[in-house]
Structures are given as structure tokens and as C-alpha cells.
N, C-alpha and C. Protein backbone atom coordinates (compact mmCIF):
# COMPACT_ATOMS: atom_id res chain seq x y z
N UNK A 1 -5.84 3.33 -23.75
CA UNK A 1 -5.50 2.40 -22.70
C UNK A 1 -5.19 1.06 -23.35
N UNK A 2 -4.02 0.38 -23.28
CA UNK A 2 -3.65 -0.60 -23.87
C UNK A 2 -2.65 -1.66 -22.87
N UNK A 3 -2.44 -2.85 -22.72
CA UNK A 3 -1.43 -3.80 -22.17
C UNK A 3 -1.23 -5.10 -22.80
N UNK A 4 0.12 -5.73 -22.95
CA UNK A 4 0.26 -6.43 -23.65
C UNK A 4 0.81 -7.77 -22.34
N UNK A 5 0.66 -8.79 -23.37
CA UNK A 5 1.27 -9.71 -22.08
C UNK A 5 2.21 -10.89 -23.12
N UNK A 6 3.24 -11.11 -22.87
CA UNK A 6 4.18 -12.03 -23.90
C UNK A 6 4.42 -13.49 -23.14
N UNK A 7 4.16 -14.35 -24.10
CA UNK A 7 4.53 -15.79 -23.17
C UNK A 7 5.74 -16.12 -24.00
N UNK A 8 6.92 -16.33 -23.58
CA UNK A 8 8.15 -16.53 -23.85
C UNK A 8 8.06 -18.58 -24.44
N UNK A 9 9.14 -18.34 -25.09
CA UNK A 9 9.03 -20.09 -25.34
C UNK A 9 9.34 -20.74 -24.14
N UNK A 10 10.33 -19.83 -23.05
CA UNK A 10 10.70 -20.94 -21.77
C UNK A 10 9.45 -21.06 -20.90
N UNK A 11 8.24 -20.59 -21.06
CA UNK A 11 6.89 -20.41 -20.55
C UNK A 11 6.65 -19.28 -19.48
N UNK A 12 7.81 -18.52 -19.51
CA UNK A 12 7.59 -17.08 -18.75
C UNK A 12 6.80 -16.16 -19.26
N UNK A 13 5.61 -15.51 -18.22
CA UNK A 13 4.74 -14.60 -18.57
C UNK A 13 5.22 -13.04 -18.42
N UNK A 14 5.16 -12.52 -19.41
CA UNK A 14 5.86 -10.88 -19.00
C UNK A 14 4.38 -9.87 -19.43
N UNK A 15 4.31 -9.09 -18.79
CA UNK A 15 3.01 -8.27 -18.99
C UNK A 15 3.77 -6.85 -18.93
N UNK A 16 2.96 -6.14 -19.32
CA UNK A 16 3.47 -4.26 -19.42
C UNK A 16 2.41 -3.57 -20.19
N UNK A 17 2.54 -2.16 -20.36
CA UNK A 17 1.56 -1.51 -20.39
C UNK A 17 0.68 -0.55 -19.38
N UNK A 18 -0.85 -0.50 -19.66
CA UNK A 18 -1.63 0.19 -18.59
C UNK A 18 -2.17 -0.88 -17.95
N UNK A 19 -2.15 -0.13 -16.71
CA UNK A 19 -2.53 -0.82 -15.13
C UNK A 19 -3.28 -0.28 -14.23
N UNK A 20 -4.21 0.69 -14.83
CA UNK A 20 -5.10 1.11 -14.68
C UNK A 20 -6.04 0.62 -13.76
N UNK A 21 -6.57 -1.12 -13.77
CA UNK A 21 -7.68 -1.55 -13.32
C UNK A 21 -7.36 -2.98 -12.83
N UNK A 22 -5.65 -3.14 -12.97
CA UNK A 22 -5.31 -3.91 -11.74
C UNK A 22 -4.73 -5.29 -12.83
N UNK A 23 -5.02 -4.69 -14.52
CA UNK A 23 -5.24 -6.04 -15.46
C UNK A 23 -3.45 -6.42 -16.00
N UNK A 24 -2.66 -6.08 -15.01
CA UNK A 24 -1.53 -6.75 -15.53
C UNK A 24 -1.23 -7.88 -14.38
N UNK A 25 -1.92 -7.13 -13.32
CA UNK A 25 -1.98 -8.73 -12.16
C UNK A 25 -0.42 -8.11 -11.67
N UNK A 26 0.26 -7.41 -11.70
CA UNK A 26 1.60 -7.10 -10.83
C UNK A 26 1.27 -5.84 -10.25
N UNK A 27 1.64 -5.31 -8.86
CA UNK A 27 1.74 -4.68 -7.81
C UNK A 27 3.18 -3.76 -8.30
N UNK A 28 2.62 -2.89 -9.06
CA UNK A 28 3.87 -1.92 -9.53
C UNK A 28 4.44 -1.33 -8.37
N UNK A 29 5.91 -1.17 -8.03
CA UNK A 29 6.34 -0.64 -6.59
C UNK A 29 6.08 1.08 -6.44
N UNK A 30 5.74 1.79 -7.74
CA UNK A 30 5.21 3.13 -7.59
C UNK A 30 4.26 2.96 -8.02
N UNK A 31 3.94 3.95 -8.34
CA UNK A 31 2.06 3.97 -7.70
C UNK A 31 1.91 4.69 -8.74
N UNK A 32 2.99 4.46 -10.02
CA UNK A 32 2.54 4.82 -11.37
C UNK A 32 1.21 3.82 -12.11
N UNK A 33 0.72 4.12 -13.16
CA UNK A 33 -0.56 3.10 -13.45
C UNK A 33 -0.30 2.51 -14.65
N UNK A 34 0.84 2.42 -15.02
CA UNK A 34 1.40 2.02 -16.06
C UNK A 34 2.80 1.76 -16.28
N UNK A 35 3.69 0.54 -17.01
CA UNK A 35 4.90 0.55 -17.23
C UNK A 35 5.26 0.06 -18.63
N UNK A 36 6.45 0.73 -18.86
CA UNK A 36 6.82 0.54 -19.90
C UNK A 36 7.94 -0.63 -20.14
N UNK A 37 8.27 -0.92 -19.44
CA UNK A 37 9.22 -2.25 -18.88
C UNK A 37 8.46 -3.38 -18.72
N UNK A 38 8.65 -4.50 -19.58
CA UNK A 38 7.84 -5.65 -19.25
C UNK A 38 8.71 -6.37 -17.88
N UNK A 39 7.24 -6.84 -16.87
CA UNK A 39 6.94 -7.24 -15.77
C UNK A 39 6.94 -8.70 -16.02
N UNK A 40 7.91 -9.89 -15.52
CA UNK A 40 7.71 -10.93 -15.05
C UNK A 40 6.85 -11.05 -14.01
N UNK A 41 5.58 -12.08 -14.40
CA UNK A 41 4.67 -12.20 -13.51
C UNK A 41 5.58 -13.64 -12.66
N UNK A 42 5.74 -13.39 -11.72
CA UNK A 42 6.76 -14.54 -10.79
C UNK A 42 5.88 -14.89 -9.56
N UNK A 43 4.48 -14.55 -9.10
CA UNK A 43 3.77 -14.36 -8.16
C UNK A 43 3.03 -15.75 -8.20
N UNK A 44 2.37 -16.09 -9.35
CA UNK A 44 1.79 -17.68 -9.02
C UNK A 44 2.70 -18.33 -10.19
N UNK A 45 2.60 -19.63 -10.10
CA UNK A 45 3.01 -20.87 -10.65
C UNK A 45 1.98 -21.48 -11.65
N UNK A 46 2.45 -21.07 -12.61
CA UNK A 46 1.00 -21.32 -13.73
C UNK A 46 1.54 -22.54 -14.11
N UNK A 47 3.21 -23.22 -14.10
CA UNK A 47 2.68 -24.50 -14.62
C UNK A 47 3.22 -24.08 -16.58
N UNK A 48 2.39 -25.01 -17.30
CA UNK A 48 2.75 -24.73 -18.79
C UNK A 48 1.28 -23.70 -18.86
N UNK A 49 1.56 -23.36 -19.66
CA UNK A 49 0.31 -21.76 -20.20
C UNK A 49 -0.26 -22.16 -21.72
N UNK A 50 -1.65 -22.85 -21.42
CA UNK A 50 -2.38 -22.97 -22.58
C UNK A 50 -2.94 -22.17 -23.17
N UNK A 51 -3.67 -21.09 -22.74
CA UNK A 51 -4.09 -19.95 -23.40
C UNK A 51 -3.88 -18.63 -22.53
N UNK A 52 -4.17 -17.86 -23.25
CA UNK A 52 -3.56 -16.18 -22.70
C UNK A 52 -4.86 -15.37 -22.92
N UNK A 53 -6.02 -15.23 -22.51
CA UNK A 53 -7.38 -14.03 -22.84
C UNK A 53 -6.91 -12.70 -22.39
N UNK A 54 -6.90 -11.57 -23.05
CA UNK A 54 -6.84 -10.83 -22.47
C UNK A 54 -8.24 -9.78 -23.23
N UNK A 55 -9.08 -8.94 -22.25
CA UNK A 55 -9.77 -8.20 -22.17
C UNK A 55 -9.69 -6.88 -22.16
N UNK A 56 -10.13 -5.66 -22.28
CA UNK A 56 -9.93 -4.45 -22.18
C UNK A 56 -9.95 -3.74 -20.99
N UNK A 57 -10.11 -4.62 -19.93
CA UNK A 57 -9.87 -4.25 -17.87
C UNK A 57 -9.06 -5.72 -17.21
N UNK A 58 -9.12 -6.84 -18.04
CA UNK A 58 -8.70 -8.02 -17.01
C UNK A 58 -8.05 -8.78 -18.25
N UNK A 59 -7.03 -9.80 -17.68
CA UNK A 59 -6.75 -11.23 -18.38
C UNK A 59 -7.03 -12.53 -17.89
N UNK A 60 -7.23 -13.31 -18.44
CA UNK A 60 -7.09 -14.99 -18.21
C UNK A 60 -6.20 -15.73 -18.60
N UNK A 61 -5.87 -16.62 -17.77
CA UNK A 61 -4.70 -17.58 -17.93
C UNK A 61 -5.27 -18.69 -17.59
N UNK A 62 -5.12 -19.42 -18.53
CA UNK A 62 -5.38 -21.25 -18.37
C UNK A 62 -4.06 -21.80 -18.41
N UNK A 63 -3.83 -22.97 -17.42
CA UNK A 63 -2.85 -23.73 -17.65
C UNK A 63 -3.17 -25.12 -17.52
N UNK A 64 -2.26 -26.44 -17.83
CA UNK A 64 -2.38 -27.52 -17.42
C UNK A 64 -1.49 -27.73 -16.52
N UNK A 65 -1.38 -28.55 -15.39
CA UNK A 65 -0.42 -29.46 -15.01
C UNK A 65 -0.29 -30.38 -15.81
N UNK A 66 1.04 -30.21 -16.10
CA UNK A 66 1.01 -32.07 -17.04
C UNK A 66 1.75 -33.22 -16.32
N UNK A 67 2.05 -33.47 -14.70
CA UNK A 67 1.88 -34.77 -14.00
C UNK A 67 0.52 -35.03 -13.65
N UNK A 68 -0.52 -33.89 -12.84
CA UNK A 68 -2.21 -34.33 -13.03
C UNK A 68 -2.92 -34.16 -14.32
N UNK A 69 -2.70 -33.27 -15.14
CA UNK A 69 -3.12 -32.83 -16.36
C UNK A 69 -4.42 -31.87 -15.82
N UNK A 70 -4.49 -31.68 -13.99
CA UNK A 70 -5.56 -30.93 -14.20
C UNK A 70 -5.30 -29.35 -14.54
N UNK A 71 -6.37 -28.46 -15.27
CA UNK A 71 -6.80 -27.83 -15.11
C UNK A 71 -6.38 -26.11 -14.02
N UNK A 72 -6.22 -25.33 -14.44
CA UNK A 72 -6.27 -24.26 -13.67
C UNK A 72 -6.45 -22.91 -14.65
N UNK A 73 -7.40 -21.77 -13.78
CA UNK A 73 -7.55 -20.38 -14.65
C UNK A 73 -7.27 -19.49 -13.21
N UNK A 74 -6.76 -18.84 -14.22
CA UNK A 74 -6.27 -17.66 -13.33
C UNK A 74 -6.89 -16.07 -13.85
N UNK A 75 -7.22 -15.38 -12.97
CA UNK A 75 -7.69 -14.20 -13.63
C UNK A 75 -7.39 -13.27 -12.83
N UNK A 76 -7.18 -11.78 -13.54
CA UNK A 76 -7.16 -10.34 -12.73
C UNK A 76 -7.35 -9.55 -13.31
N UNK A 77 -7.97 -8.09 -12.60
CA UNK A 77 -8.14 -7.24 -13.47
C UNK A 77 -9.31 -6.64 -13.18
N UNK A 78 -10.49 -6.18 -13.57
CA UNK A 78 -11.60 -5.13 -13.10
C UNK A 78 -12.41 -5.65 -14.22
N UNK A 79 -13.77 -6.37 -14.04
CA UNK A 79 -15.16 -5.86 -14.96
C UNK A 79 -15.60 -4.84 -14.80
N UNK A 80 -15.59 -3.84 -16.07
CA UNK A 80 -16.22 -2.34 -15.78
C UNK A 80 -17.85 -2.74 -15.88
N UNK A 81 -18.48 -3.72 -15.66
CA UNK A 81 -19.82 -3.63 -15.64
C UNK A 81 -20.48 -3.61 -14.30
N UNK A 82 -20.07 -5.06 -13.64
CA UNK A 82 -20.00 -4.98 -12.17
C UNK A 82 -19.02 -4.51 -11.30
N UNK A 83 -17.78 -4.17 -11.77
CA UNK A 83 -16.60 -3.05 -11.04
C UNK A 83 -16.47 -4.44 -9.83
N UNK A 84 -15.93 -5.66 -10.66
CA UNK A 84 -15.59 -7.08 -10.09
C UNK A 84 -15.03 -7.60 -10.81
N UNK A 85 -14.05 -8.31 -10.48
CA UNK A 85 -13.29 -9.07 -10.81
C UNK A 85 -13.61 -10.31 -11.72
């Protein structure tokens, strides 16, 4: 079980791979559990992308705004411990 996620220099997030547990954060239109085609994540507005975590069920995304400079994390995906997010 593996997924990768690429941040482009124009700051586009593309994810692909297994999707198993929900950890690419895109709503594949078949109801396959995996793709081999990287997925533009186009669903939220991250803004610039400071770091990229990714886990073995979920990822994290930190970004800044840089007119507030605040702060934002974004996450998806499955903890297999508590079977939560």
C-alpha cells in the first residue's frame, strides 16, 4: 500500500496512488481504491504549501497565508489506531 503526493513549483498539489483509507483526500469518481493518474487536489485553497506529512493511512498539509501570514493544517485520511481521522 503506497501514495505519493507532488507539490509542483506553481504550488499545485497532485496526489495518486492507494486510497484505501480516504489518504489522498480526493473522491475518486469510481469506486476503484486506487489511481494511477495523479489527482489535482482543487477542493480546498491551501494558499502557498509549507510542508507536506504524509503517513501510512493520512496526510498533512500546512500552509501560510502570506497577506495574514496566518497559519492553516489540513488533514485526511484514517488513524488505524482509533479508525479517526
Amino acid at each position: 500500500m503506497s501514495f505519493f503526493t507532488v507539490l509542483c513549483d506553481n504550488g499545485d498539489l497532485y496526489v495518486f496512488g492507494d486510497n484505501s483509507y480516504n489518504q489522498l483526500g480526493v473522491d475518486l469518481e469510481s469506486k476503484a481504491s486506487k489511481t494511477k493518474v495523479p489527482v489535482r487536489m482543487c477542493s480546498l485553497n491551501f494558499g502557498r504549501i509549507d510542508l507536506i506529512c504524509c503517513g501510512l493511512y493520512h496526510t498533512v498539509v500546512l500552509n501560510v497565508d502570506d497577506s495574514t501570514q496566518q497559519q492553516k493544517l489540513f488533514s485526511w485520511g484514517l488513524d488505524p489506531k482509533t479508525w479517526r481521522l
